[in-house]
Protein backbone atom coordinates (compact mmCIF):
# COMPACT_ATOMS: atom_id res chain seq x y z
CA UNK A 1 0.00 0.00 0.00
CA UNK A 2 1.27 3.47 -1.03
CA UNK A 3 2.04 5.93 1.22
CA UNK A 4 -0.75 8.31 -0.16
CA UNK A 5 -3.31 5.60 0.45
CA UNK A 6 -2.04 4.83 4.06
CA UNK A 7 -2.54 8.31 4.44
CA UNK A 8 -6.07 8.54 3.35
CA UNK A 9 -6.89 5.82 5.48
CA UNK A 10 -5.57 6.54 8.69
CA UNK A 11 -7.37 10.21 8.07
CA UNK A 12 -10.71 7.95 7.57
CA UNK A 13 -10.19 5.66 10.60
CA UNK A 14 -9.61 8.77 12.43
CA UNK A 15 -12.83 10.07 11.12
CA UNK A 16 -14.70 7.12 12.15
CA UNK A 17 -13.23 6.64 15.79
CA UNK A 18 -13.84 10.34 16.30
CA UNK A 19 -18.06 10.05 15.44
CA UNK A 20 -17.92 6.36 17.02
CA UNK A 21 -16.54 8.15 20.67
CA UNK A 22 -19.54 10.36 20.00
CA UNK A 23 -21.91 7.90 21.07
CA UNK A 24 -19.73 5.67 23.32
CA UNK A 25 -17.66 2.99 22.49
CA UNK A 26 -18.38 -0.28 24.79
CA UNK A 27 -15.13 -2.05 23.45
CA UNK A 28 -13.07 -2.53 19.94
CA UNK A 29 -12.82 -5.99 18.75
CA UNK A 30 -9.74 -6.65 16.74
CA UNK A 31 -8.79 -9.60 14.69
CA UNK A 32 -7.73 -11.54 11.57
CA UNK A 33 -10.11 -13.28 9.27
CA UNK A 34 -8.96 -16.19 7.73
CA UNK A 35 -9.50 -19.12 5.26
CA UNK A 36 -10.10 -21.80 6.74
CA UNK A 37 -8.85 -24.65 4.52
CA UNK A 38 -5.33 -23.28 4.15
CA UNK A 39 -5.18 -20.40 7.17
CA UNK A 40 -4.30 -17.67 4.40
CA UNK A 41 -5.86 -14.31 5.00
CA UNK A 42 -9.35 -13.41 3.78
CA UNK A 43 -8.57 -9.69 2.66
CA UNK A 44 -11.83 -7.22 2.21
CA UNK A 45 -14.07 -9.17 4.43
CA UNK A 46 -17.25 -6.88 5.28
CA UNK A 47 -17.88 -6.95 8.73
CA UNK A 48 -20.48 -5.38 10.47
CA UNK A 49 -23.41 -5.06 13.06
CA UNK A 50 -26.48 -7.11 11.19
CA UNK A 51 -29.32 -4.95 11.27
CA UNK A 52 -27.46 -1.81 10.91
CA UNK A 53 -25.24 -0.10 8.33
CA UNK A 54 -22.04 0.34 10.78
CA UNK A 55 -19.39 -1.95 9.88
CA UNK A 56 -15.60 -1.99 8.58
CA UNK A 57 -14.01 -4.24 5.88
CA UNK A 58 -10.54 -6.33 6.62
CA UNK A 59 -7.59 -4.92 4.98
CA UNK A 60 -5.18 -6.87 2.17
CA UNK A 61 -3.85 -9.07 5.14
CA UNK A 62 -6.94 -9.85 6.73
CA UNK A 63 -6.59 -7.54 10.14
CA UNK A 64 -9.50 -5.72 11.13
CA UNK A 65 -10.29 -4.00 14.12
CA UNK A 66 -14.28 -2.34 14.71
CA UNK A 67 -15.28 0.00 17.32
CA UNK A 68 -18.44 -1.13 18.83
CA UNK A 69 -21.20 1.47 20.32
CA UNK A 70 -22.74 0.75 23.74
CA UNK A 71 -26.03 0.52 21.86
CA UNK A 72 -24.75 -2.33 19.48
CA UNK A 73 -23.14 -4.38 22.46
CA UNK A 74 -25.80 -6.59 22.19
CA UNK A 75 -25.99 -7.17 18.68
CA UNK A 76 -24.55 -9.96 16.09
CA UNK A 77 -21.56 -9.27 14.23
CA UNK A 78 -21.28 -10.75 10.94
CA UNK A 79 -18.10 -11.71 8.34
CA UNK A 80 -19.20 -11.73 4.94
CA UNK A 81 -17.17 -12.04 1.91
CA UNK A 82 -17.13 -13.15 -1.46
CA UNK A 83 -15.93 -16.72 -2.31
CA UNK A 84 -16.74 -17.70 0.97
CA UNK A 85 -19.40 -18.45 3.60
CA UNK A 86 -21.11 -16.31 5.60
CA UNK A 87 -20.68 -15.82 9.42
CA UNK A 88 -22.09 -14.60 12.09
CA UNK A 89 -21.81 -14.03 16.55
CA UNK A 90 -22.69 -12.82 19.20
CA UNK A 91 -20.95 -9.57 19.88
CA UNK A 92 -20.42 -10.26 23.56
CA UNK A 93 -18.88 -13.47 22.68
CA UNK A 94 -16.09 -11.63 20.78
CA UNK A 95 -15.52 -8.91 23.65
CA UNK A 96 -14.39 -12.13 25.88
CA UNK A 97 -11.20 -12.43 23.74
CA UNK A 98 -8.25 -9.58 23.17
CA UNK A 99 -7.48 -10.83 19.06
CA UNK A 100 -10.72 -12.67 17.26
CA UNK A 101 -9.06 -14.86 14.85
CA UNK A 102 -12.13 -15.76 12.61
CA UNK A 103 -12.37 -18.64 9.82
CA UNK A 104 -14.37 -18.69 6.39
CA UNK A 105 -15.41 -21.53 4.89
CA UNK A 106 -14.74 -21.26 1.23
CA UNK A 107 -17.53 -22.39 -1.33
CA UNK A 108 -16.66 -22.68 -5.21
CA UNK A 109 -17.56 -19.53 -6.83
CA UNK A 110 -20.53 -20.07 -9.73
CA UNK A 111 -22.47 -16.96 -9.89
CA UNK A 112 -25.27 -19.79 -11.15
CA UNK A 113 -24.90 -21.34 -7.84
CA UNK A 114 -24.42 -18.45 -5.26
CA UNK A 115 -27.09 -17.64 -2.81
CA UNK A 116 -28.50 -14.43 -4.08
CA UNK A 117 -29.05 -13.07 -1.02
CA UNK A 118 -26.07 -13.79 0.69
CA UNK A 119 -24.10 -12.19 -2.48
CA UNK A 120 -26.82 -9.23 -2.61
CA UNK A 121 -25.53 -8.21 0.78
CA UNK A 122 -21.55 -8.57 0.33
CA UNK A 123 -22.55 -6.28 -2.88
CA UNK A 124 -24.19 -3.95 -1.09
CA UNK A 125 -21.82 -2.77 1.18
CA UNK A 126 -19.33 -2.78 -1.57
CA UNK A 127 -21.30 -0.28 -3.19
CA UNK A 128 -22.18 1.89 0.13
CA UNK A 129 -18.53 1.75 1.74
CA UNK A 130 -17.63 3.08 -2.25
CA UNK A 131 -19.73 5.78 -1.97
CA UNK A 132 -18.73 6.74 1.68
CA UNK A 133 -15.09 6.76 0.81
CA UNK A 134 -15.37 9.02 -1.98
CA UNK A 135 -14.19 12.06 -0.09
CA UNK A 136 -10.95 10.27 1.21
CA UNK A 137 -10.51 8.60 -2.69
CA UNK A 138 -11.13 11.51 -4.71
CA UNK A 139 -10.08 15.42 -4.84
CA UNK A 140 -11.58 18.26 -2.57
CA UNK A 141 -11.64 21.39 -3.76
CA UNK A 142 -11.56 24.01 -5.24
CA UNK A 143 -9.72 22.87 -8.07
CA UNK A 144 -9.68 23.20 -12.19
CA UNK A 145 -10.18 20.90 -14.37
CA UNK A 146 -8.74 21.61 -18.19
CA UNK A 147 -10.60 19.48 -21.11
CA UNK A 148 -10.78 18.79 -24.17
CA UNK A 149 -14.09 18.56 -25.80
CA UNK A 150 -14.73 16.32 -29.15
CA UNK A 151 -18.63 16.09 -30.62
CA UNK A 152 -18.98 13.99 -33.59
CA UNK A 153 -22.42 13.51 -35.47
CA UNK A 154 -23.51 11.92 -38.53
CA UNK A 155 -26.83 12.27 -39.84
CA UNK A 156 -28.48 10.12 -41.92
CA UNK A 157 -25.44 7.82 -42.93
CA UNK A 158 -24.02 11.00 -44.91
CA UNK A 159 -23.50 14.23 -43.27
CA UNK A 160 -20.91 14.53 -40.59
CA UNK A 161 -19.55 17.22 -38.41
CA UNK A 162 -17.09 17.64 -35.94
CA UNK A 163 -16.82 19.72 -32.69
CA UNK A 164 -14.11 20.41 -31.01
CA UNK A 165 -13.63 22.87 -27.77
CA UNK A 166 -11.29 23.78 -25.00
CA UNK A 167 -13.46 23.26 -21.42
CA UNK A 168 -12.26 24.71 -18.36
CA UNK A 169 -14.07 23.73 -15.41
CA UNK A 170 -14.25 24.81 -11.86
CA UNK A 171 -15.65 22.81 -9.21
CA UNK A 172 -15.51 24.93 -5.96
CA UNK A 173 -15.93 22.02 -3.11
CA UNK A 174 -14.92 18.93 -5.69
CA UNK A 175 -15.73 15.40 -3.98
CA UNK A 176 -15.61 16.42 -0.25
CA UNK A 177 -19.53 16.43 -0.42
CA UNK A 178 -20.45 14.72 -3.21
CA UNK A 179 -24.56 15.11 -4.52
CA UNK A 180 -26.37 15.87 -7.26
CA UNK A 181 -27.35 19.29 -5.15
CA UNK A 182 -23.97 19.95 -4.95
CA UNK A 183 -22.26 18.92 -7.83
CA UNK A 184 -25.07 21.32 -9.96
CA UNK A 185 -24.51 24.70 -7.61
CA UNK A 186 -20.63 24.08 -7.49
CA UNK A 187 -19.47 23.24 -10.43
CA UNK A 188 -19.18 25.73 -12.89
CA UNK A 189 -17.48 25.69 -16.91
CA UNK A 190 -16.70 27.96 -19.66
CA UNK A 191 -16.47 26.70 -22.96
CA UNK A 192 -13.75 28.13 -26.16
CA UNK A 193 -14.06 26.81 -29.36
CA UNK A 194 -11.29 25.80 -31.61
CA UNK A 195 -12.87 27.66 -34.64
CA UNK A 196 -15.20 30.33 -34.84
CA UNK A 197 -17.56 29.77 -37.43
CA UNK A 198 -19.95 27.20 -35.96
CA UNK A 199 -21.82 26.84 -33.05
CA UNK A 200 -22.96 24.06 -30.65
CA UNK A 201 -26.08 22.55 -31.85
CA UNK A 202 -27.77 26.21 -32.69
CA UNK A 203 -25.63 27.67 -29.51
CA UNK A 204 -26.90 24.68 -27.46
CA UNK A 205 -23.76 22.22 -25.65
CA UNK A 206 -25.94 19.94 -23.66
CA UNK A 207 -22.64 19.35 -21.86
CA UNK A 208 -24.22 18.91 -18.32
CA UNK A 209 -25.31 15.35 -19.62
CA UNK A 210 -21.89 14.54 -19.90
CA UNK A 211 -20.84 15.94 -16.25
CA UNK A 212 -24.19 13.86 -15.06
CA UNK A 213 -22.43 10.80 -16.21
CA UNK A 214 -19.86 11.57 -12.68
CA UNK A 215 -21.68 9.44 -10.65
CA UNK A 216 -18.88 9.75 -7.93
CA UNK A 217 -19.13 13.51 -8.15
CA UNK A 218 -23.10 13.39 -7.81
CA UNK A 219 -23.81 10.97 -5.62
CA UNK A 220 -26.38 9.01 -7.88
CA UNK A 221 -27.63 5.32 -9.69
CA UNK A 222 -25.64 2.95 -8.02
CA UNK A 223 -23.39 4.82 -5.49
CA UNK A 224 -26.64 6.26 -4.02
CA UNK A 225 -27.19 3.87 -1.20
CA UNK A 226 -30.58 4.82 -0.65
CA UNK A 227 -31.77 3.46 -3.71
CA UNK A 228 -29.84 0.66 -4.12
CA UNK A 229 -32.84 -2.07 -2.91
CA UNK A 230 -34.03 -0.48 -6.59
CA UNK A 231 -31.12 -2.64 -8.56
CA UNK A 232 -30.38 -5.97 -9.81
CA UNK A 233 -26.82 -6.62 -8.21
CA UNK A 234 -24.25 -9.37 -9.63
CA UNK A 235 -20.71 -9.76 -9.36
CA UNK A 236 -19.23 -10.11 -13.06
CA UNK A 237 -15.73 -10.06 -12.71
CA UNK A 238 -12.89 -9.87 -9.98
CA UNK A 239 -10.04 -8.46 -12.43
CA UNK A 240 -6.02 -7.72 -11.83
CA UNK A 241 -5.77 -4.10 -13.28
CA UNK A 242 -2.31 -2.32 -13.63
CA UNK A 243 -1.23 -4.99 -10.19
CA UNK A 244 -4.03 -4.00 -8.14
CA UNK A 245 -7.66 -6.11 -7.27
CA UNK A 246 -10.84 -4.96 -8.27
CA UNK A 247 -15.00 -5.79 -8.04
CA UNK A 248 -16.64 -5.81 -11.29
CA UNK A 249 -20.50 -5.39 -9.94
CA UNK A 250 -23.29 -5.37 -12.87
CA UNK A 251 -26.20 -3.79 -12.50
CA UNK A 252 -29.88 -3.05 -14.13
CA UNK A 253 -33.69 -1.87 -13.75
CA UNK A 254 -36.36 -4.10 -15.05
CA UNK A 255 -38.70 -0.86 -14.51
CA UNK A 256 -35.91 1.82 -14.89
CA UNK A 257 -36.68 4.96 -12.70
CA UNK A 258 -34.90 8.39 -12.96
CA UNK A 259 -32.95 7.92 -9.34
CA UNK A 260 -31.52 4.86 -11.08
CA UNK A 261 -31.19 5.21 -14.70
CA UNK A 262 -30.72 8.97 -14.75
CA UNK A 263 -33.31 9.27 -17.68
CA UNK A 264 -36.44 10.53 -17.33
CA UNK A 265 -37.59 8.14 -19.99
CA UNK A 266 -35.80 5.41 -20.04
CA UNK A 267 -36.57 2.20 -20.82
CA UNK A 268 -34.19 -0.28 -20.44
CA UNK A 269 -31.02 0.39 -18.26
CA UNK A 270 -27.86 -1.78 -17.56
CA UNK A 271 -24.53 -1.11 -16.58
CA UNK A 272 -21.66 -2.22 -14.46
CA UNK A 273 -19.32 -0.24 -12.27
CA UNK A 274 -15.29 -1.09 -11.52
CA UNK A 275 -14.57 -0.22 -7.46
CA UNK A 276 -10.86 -1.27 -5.99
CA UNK A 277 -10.38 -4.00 -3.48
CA UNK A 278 -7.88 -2.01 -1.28
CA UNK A 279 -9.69 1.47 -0.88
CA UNK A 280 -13.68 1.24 -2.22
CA UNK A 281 -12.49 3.61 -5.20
CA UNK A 282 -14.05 3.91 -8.54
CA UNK A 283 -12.22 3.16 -11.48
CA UNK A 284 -15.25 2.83 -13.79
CA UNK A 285 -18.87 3.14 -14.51
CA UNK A 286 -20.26 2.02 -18.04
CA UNK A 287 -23.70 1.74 -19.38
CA UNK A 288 -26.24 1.32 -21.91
CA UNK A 289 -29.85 2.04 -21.86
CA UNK A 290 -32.69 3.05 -23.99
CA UNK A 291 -35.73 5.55 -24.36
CA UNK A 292 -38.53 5.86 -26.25
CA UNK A 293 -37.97 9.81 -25.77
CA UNK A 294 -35.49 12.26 -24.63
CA UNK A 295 -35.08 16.18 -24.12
CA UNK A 296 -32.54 17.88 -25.82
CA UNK A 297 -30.74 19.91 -22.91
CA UNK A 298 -30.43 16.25 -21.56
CA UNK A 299 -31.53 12.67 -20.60
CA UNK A 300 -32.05 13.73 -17.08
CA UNK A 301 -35.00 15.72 -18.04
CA UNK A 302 -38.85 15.71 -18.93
CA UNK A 303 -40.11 16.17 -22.33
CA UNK A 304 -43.59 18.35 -22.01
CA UNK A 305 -46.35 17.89 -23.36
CA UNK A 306 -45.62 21.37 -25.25
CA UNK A 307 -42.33 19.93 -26.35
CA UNK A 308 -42.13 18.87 -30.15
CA UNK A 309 -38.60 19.34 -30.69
CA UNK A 310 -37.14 16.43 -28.80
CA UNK A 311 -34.93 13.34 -29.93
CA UNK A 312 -37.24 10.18 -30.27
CA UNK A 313 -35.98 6.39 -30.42
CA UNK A 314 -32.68 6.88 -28.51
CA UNK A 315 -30.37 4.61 -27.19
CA UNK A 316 -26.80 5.12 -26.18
CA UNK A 317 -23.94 3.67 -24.26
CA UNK A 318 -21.74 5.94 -21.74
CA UNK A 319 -18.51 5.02 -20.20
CA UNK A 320 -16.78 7.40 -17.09
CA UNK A 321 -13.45 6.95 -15.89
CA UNK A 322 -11.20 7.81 -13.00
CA UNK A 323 -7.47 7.82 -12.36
CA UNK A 324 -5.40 9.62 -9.37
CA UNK A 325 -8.08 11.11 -7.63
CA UNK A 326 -10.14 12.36 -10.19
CA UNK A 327 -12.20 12.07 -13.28
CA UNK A 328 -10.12 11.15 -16.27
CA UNK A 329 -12.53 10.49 -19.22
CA UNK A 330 -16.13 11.26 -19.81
CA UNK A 331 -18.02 9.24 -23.07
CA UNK A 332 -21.65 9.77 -24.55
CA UNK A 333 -22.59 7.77 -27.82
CA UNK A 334 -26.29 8.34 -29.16
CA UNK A 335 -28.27 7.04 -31.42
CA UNK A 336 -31.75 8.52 -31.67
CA UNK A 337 -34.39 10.13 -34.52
CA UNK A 338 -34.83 14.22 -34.95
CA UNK A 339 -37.18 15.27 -37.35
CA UNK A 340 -37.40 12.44 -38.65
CA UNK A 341 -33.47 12.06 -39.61
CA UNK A 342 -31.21 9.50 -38.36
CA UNK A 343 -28.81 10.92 -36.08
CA UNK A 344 -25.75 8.62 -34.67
CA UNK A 345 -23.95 11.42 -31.78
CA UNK A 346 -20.30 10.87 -30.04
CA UNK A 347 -19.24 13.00 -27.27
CA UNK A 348 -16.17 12.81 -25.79
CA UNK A 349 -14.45 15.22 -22.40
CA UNK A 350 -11.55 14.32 -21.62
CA UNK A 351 -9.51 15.51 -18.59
CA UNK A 352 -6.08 16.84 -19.60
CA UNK A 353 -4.30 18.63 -16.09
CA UNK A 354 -6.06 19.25 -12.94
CA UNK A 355 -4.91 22.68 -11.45
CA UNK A 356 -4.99 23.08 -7.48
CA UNK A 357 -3.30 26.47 -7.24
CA UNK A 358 -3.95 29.69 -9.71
CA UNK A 359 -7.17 28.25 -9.73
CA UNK A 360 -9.54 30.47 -12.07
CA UNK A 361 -12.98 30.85 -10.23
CA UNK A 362 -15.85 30.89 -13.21
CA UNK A 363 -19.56 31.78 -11.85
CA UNK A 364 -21.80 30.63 -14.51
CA UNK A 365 -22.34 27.52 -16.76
CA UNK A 366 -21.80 27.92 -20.41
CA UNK A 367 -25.17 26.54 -22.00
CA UNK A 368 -25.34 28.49 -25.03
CA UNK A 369 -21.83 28.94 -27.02
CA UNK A 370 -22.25 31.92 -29.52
């Protein structure tokens, strides 16, 4: 583990003991999980209080130590990781001993096979301890970020035409609060073109529905845990990426809503989001869905009834990456029917130097680009 990431983790330990003193600690139970068929460590176990979302996760070695409050004392503690069986005691049976030394059974891994609920909950808290360690995993701010913006569109088969745009964004707080609230009032962008003789879809960018695709930033689909009863959860994948571990979690609507999908009119909604073993941080989110209807300032919202200028048929894929603490690529491809023409739409941001000092404060959004 790097010396950044030690770091970040002692300064979110810290965090925790200092709210978990708030409301009296009875005792901290420390210990090792195990496997045990060959006694090697069980690293990322999720541990917590059943019943409750308070819990920690073991760390590459197995070690684990959890504060418990005086209110939880009498509780059951449970061990649950992937790969592996379930477990579960009595909290006061742990307190009796100074260093738990706790073993899994292992079960072959079939995604076929596994016990959907038992999975359902190891995925869960993957998702929620993702989305409460985005402030220790990703950049406060204020901070700019300097883009380059690429729109590509054919029409029809034929017709193509090419955007391209400098993007200089300015996100005031960055991901020490992240929601869609916050993200919207704090974020702010200007937009220069590379050539002066066109404009953005009549002066229109539509380039919030790309910064809606930071999920991390925002707070929303999948690493909103208040809506995540509202998915279909199922571990794909459990890659090696650049010598580190990684979850590969799918997930889906069967009756898409707009917390989940983000798209007001959606209709069919799928995706599957890349978090790392060692810290809960995102690497990727990527997506497809479809929608019988969609408003051109953006997926995210209505179509009135008033509205007859608004993109028909769509469906797209998107695909949002992160590296080093922050959002590295953003990618929108569309294919959808306006006025009756075929119209196949790329959009690309990408994030080419973050700037933490001589930071340029903008106030407004650029929506229209003259």
């Amino acid at each position: 583990m790097n010396k950044y990431l030690i770091i970040l983790l002692t300064l979110f330990f810290s965090y925790n003991a200092f709210s978990q003193t708030e409301t009296g600690i009875a005792q901290s139970i420390k210990g090792k999980v195990i496997n045990d068929l060959t006694n090697e460590p069980v690293a990322y176990t999720n541990i917590g209080i059943e019943g409750t979302l308070y819990g920690t996760a073991s760390d590459a070695d197995g070690n684990f130590e959890l504060k418990i409050p005086v209110e939880m004392a009498s509780g059951q503690i449970y061990f649950s990781a992937l790969s592996f069986k379930n477990d579960t005691f009595p909290v006061q049976k742990l307190f009796e001993k100074e260093f738990v030394v706790v073993k899994l059974e292992p079960q072959s891994y079939d995604i076929g096979d596994v016990d959907i609920e038992a999975q359902s909950k190891v995925l869960l808290r993957i998702l929620r301890m993702a989305s409460e360690n985005t402030p220790y995993n990703f950049l406060g701010g204020p901070f700019n970020l300097v883009c380059t913006y690429k729109n590509e569109k054919v029409t029809d088969d034929t017709l193509k035409t090419t955007k391209n745009a400098k993007v200089l964004i300015y996100d005031r707080t960055g991901y020490k609060q992240p929601s869609k609230t916050d993200a919207f009032k704090m974020r702010k962008y200007e937009i220069t073109k590379d050539k002066p003789d066109y404009s953005f879809s009549s002066g229109i960018t539509n380039f919030d529905e790309l910064l809606e695709l930071d999920w991390v930033r925002s707070a929303t689909s999948v690493l909103n845990p208040g809506i995540l009863w509202r998915l279909n959860l199922a571990l794909e994948d459990e890659p090696e990426i650049d010598g580190a571990s990684y979850w590969v979690i799918a997930f889906s609507q069967d009756e898409p809503t707009v917390g989940g999908s983000q798209d007001f009119h959606a209709t069919s909604f799928e995706g599957k989001i890349t978090i790392a073993k060692d810290d809960y941080s995102v690497k990727k989110i990527e997506g497809m869905a479809t929608s019988d209807k969609q408003n051109r300032q953006g997926k995210s919202l209505a179509v009135g009834n008033l509205n007859t200028h608004y993109f028909k048929d769509v469906s797209y894929s998107f695909e949002m990456t992160y590296s080093k603490l922050k959002p590295e690529s953003f990618q929108l491809n569309k294919t959808y029917l306006f006025n009756g023409k075929k119209v196949e739409e790329a959009s690309q941001l990408t994030v080419d130097q973050v700037q933490t000092t001589g930071i340029k404060e903008i106030a407004t959004r650029d929506y229209f680009v003259e």
